[in-house]
C-alpha atoms as a PDB file:
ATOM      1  CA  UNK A   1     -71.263  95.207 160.734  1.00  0.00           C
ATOM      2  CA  UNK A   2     -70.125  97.067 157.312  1.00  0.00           C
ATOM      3  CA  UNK A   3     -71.966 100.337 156.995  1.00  0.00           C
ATOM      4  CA  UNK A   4     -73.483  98.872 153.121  1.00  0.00           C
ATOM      5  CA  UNK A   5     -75.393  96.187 154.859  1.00  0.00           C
ATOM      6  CA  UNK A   6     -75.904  97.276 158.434  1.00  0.00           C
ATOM      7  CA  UNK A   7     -79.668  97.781 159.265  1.00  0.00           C
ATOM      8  CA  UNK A   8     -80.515 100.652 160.147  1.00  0.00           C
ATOM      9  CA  UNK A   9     -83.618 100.147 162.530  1.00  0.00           C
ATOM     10  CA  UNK A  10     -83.925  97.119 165.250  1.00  0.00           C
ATOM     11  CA  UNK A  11     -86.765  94.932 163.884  1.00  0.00           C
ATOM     12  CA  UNK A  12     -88.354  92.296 165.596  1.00  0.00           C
ATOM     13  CA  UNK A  13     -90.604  89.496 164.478  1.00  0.00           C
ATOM     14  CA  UNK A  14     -90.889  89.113 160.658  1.00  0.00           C
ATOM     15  CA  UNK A  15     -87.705  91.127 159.721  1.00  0.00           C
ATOM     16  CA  UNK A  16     -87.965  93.057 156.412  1.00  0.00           C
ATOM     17  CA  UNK A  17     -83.685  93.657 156.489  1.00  0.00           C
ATOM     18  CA  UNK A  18     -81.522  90.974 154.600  1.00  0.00           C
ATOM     19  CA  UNK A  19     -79.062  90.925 157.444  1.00  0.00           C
ATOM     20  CA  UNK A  20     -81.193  90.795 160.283  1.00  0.00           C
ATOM     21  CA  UNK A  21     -83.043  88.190 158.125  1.00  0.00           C
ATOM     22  CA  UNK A  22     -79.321  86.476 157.642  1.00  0.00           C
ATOM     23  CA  UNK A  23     -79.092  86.749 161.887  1.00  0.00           C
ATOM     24  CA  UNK A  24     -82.625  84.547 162.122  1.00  0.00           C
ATOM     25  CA  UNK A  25     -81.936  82.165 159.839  1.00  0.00           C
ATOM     26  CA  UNK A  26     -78.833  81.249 161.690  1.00  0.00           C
ATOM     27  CA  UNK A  27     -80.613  81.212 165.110  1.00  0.00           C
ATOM     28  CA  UNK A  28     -83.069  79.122 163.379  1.00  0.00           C
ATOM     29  CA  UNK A  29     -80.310  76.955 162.648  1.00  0.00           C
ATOM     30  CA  UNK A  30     -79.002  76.981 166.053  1.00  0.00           C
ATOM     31  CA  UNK A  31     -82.328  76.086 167.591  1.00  0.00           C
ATOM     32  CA  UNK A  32     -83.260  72.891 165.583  1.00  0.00           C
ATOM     33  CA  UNK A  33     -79.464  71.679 166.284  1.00  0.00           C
ATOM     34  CA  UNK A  34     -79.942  72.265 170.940  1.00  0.00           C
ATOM     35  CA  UNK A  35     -83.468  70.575 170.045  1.00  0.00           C
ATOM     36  CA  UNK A  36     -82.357  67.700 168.758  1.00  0.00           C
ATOM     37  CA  UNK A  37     -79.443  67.133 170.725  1.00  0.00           C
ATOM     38  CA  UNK A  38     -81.758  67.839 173.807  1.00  0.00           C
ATOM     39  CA  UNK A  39     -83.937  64.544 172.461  1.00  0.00           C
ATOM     40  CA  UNK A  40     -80.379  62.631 171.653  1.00  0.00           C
ATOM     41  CA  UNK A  41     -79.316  63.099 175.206  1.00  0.00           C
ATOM     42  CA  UNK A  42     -83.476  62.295 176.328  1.00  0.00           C
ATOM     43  CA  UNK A  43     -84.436  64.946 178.023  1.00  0.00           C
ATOM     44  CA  UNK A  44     -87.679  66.716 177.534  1.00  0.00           C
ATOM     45  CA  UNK A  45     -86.770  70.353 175.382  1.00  0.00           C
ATOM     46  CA  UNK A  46     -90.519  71.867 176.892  1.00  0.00           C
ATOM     47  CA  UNK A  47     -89.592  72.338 180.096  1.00  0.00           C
ATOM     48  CA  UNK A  48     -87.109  74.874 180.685  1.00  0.00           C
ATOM     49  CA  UNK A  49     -86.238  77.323 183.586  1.00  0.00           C
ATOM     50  CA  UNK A  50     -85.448  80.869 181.722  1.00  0.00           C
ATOM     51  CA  UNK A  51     -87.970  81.089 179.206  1.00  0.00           C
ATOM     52  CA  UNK A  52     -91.889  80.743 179.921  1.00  0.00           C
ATOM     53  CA  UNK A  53     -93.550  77.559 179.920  1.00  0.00           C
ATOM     54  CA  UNK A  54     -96.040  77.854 177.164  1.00  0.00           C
ATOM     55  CA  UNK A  55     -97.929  75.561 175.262  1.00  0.00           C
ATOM     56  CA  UNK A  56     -95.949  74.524 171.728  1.00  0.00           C
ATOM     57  CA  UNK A  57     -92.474  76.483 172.971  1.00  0.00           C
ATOM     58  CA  UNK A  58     -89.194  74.073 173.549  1.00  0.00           C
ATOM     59  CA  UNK A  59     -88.893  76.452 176.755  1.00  0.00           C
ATOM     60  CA  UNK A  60     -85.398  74.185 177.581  1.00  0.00           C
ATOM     61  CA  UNK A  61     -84.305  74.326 173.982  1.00  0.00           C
ATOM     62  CA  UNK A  62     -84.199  78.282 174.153  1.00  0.00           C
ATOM     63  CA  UNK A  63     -82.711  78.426 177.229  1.00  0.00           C
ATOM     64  CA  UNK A  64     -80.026  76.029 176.318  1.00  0.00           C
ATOM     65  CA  UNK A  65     -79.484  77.925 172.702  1.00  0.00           C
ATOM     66  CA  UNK A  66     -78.556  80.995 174.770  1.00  0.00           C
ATOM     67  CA  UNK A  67     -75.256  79.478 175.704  1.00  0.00           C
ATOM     68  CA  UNK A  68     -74.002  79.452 172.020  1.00  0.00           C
ATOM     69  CA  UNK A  69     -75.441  82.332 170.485  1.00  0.00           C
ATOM     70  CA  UNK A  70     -72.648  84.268 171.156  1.00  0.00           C
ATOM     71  CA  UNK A  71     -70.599  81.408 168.805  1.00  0.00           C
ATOM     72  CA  UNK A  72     -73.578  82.183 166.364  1.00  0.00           C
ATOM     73  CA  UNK A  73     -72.989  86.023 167.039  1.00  0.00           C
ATOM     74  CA  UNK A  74     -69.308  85.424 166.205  1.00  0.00           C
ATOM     75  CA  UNK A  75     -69.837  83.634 162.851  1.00  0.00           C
ATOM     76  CA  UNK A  76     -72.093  85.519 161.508  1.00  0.00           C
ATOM     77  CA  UNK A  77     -70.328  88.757 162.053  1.00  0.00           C
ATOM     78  CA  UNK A  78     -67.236  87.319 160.095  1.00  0.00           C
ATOM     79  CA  UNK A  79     -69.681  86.046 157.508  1.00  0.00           C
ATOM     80  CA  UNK A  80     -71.133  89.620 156.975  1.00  0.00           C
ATOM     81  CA  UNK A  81     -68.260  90.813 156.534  1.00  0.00           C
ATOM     82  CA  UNK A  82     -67.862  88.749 152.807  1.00  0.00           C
ATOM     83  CA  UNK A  83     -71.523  89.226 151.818  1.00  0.00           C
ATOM     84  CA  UNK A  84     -72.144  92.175 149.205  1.00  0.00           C
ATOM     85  CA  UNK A  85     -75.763  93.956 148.256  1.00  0.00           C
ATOM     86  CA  UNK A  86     -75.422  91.199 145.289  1.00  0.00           C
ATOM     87  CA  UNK A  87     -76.028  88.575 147.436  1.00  0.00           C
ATOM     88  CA  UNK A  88     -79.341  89.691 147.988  1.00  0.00           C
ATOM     89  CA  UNK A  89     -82.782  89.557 146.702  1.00  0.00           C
ATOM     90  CA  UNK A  90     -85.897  91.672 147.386  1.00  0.00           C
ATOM     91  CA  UNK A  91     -89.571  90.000 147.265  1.00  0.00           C
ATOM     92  CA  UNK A  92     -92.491  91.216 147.353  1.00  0.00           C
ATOM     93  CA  UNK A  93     -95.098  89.558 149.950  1.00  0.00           C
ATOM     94  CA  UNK A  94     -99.050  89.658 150.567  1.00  0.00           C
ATOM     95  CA  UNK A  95     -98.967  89.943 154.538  1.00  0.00           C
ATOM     96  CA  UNK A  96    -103.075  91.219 154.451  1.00  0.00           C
ATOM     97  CA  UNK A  97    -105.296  91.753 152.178  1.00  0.00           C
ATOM     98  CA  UNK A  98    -104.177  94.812 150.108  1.00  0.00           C
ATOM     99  CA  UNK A  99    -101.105  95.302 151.961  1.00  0.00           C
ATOM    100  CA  UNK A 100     -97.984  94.452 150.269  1.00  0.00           C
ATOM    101  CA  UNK A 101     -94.536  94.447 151.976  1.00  0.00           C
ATOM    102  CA  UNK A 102     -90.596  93.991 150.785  1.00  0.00           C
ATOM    103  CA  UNK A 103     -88.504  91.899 152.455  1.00  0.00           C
ATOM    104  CA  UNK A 104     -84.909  90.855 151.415  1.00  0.00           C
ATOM    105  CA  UNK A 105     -83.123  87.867 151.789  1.00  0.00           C
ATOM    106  CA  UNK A 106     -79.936  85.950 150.541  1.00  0.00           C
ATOM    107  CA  UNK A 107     -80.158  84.667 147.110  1.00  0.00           C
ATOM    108  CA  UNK A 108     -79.958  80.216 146.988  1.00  0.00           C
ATOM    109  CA  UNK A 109     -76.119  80.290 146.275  1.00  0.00           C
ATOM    110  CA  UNK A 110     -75.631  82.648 149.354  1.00  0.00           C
ATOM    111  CA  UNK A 111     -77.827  80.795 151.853  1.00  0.00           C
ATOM    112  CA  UNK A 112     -76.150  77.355 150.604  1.00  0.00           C
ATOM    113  CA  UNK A 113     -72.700  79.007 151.609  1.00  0.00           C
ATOM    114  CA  UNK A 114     -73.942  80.179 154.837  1.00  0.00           C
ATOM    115  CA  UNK A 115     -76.076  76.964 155.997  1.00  0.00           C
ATOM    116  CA  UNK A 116     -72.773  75.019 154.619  1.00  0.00           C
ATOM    117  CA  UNK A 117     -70.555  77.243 157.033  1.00  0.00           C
ATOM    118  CA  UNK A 118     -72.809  77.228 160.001  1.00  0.00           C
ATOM    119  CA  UNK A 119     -72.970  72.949 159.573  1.00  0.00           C
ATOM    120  CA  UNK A 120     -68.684  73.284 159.490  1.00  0.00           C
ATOM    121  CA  UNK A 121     -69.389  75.801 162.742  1.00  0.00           C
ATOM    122  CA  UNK A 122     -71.219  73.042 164.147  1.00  0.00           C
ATOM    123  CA  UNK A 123     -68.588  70.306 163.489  1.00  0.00           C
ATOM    124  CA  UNK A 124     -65.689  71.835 165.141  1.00  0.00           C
END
């Protein structure tokens, strides 16, 4: 990743860094796309055989996204490469009462480029 957007600490769960925020919104992506063509090709995206069985969790769908992350991992890694500090935007959010936190995130014209590319990814 170039050294002006790289993060600089591994977050997990509700990611404050615009790229690792850029990273989840693609896997997001990538997850609704092996759900539905899980239902297309009628079988049941709950049960899977790598991730947990838990209630609410497309266990099958994650398992089956694993296979083309690395395609995800590969796009995105070009795409970072054209994004600037401009293309972001810094909030601020209420996650508790009195606590306020900063997360970033791409600006609209910069997510509509990347959701476009990821749908042309998707196409091929």
């Amino acid at each position: 990743m170039p050294e002006r957007i790289r993060p600089e600490t591994r977050e997990g769960f509700m990611a404050y860094n615009g790229t690792k925020n850029v990273f989840n919104l693609a896997y997001e992506v990538l997850a609704w796309k092996v759900h539905r063509a899980l239902i297309k090709a009628k079988l049941e995206p709950y049960l899977g055989f790598l991730h947990s069985n838990q209630r609410g969790k497309v266990s099958l769908a994650c398992d089956s996204q694993e296979l083309y992350r690395y395609v995800i991992d590969d796009f995105l890694i070009k795409y970072c490469q054209k994004i600037r500090k401009k293309d972001f935007i810094t909030v601020t959010e209420e996650i508790s009462k009195n606590k306020l936190i900063w997360r970033t995130y791409l600006n609209d014209l910069a997510t509509d480029e990347l959701a476009n590319g990821i749908n042309q990814l998707f196409e091929k």
